[in-house]
Protein backbone atom coordinates (compact mmCIF):
# COMPACT_ATOMS: atom_id res chain seq x y z
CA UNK A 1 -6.70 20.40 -15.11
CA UNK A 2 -5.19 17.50 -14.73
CA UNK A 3 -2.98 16.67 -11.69
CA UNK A 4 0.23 15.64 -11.47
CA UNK A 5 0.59 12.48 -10.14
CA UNK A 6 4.22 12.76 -9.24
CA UNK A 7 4.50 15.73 -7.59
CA UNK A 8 1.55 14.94 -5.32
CA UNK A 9 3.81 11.69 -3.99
CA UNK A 10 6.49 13.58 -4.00
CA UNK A 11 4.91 16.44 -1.35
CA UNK A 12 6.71 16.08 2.44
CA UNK A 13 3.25 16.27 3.79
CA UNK A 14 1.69 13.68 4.04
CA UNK A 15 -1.80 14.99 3.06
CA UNK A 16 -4.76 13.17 1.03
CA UNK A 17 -4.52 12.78 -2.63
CA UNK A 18 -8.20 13.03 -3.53
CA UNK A 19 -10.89 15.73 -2.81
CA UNK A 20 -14.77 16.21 -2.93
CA UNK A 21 -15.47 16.26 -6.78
CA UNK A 22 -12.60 14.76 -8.13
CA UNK A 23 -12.36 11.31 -10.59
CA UNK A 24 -10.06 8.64 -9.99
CA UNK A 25 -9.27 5.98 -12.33
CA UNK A 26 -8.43 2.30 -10.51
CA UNK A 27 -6.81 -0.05 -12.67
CA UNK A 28 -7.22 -2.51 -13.79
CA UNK A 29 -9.92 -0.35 -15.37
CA UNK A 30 -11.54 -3.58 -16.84
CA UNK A 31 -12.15 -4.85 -13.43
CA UNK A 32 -13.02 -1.16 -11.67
CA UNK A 33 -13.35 1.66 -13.71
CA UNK A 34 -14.18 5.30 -13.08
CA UNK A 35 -15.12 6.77 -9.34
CA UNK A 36 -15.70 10.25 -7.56
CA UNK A 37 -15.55 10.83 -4.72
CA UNK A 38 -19.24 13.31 -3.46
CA UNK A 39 -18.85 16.34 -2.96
CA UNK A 40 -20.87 15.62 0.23
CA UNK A 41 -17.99 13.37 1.18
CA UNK A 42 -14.25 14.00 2.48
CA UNK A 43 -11.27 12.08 3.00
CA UNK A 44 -11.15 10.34 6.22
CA UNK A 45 -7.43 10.17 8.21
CA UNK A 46 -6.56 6.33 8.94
CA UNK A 47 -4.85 6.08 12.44
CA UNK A 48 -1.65 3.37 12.71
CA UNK A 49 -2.92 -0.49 12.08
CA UNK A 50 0.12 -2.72 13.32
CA UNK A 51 0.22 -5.92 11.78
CA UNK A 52 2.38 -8.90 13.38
CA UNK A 53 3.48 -11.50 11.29
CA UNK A 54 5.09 -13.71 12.98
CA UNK A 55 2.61 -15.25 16.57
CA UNK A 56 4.80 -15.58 19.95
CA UNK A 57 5.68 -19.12 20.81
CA UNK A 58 3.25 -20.42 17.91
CA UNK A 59 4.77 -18.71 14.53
CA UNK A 60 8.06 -17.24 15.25
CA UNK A 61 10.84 -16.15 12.05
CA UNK A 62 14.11 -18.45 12.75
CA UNK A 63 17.52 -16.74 12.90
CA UNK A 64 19.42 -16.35 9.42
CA UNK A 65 21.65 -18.43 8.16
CA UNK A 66 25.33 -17.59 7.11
CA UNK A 67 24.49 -18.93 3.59
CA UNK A 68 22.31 -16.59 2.95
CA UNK A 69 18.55 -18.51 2.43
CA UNK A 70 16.20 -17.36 3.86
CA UNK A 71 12.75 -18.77 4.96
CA UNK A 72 10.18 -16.54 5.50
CA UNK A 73 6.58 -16.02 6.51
CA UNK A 74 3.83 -14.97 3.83
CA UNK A 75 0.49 -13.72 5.10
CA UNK A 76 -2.84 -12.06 3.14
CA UNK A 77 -3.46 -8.97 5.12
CA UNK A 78 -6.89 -8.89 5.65
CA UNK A 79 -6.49 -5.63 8.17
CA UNK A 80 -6.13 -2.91 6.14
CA UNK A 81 -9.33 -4.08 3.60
CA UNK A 82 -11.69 -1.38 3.31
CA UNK A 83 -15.57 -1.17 3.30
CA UNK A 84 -17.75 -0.40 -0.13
CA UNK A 85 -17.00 1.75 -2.27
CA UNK A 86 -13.75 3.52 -0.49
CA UNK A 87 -10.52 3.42 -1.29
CA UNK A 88 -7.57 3.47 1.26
CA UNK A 89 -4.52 4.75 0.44
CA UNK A 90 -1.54 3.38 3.23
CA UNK A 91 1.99 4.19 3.67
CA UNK A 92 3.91 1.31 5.11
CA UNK A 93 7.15 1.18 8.06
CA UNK A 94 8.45 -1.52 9.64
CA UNK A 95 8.65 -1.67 13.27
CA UNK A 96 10.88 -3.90 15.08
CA UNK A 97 14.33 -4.36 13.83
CA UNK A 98 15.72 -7.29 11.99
CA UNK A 99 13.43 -7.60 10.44
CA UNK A 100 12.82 -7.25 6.46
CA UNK A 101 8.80 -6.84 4.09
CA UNK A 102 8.12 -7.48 1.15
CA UNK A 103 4.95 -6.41 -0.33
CA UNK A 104 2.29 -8.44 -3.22
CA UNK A 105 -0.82 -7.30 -4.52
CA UNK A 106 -2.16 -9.55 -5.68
CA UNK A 107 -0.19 -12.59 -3.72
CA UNK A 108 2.54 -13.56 -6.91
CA UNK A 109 3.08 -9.82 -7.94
CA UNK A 110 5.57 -7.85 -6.13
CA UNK A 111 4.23 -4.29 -5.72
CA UNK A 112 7.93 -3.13 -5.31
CA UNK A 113 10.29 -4.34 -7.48
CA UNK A 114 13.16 -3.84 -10.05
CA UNK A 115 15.32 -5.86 -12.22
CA UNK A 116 16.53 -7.86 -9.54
CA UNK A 117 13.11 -8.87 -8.04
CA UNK A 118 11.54 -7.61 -4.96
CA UNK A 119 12.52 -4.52 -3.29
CA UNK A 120 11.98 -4.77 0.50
CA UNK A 121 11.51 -2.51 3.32
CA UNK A 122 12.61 -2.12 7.49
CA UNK A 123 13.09 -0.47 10.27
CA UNK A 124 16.53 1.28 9.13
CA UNK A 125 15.32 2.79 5.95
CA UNK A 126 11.71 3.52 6.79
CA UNK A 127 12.05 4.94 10.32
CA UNK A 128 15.31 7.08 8.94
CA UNK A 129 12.14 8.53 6.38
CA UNK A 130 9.75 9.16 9.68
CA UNK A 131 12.44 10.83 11.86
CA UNK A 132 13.44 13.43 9.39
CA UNK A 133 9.62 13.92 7.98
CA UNK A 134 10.16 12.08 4.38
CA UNK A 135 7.45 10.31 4.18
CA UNK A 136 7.50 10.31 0.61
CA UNK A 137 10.17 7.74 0.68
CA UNK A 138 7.99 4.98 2.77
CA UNK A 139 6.10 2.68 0.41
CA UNK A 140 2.98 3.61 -0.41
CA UNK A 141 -0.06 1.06 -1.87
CA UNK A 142 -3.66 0.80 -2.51
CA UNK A 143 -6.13 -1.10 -1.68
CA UNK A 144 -9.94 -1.40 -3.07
CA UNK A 145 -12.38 -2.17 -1.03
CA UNK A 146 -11.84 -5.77 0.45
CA UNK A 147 -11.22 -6.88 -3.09
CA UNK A 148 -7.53 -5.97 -3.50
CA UNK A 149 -6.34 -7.37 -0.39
CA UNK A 150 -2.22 -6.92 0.20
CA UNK A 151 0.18 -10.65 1.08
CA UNK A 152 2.96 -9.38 2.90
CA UNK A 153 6.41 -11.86 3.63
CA UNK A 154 8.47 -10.87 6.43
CA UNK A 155 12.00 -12.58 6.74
CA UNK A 156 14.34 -12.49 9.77
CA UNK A 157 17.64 -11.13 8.97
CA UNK A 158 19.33 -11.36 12.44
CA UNK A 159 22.00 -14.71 12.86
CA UNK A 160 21.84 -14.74 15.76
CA UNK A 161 18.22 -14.75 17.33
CA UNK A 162 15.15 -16.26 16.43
CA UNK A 163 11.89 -13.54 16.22
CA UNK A 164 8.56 -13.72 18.32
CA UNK A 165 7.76 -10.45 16.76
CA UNK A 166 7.62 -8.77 12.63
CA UNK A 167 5.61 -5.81 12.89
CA UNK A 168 4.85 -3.14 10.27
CA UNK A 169 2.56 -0.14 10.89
CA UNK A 170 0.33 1.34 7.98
CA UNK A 171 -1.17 5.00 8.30
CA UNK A 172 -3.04 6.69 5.77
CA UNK A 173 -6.53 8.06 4.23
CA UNK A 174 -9.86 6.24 2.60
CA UNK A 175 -11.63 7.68 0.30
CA UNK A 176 -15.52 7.01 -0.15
CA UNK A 177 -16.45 6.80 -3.76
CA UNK A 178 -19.13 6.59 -6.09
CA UNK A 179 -19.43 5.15 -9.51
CA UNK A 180 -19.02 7.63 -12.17
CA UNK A 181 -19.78 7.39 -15.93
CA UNK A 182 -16.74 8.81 -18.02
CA UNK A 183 -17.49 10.34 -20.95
CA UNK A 184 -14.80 9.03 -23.73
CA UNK A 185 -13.96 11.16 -26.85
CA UNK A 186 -13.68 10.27 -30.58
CA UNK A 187 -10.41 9.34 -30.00
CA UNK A 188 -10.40 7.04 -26.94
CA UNK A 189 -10.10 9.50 -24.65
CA UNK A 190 -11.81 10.82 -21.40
CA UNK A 191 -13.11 14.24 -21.69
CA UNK A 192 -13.69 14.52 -17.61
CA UNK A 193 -10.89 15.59 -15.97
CA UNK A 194 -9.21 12.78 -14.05
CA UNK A 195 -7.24 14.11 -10.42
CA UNK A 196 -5.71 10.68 -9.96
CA UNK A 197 -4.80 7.23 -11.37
CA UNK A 198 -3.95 4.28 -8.76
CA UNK A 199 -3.46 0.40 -9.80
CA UNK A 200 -4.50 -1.83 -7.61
CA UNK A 201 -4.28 -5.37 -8.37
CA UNK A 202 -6.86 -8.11 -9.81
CA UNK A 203 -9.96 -9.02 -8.08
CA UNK A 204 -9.81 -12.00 -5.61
């Protein structure tokens, strides 16, 4: 049976999606395909990675502007890439204030986004999600191996002061694959039950 995708996000735990003998489909599937993960193999529990964006004294975010521009600073995020055949899935939280994320994969596409363009993410609305256990509201993404590497842009929101430090902190599971040959069905179809669909991004 399949499952569904939704409700699994949508669970207060935050618990792995993927289990020994289950197929996931990564999209683009022209570019990955069809995986399993052995059922010699389990999900592995990713302690906090804190990224800094911004360098003391060397990269810092100046203060906003009354105007409302904004300059930022863009980074690839190498520190969350993943080895071989494993897939990592991360929830994201920012962690000092002031400070706002956006999120790419790959660098031009904004993973969260609506009509209005990006959709970012900080400390007031991700750490209100942690303190009263809701992590299904922090922003989740995927990443493939060391092919599907994140580019995260951090902007400084405070007018007042300018920012040494624009942290965010990623938790989550990997998953360690191995290719799998779908069977398809007459009509285009696979016949193997598939636990879980994720998109990544385009090989870079």
């Amino acid at each position: 049976m399949m499952s569904n995708l939704t409700s699994l996000l949508n669970k207060y735990e935050f618990t792995p999606l993927l289990k020994p003998g289950q197929i996931v489909r990564v999209e683009p599937l022209s570019q990955f395909g069809y995986f399993i993960m052995p059922r010699s193999a389990v999900p592995e529990f990713l302690p906090e990675v804190q990224v800094n964006m911004a360098t003391p004294f060397t990269t810092s975010l100046s203060a906003a502007v009354e105007t409302g521009q904004q300059t930022g600073i863009s980074a690839k995020i190498t520190a969350l890439d993943v080895g071989t055949l494993t897939l990592a899935q991360y929830r994201l939280y920012a962690l000092d204030p002031y400070i706002q994320f956006e999120v790419y994969q790959p660098a031009t596409t904004a993973r969260f986004a609506n009509k209005n363009g990006p959709i970012r993410f900080d400390r007031g609305n991700t750490m209100y999600a942690i303190q009263n256990q809701q992590l299904q509201l922090l922003p989740e993404i995927f990443v493939y191996e060391d092919k599907t590497p994140i580019t995260v842009k951090a902007y400084n929101i405070d007018l007042d002061e300018t920012k040494m430090y624009a942290q965010f902190g990623a938790i989550g599971f990997k998953y360690p694959l191995a290719a799998y040959n779908i069977t398809i069905s007459p009509d285009g179809q696979p016949e193997d039950p598939i636990a879980l669909t994720v998109k990544v991004a385009e090989r870079v």
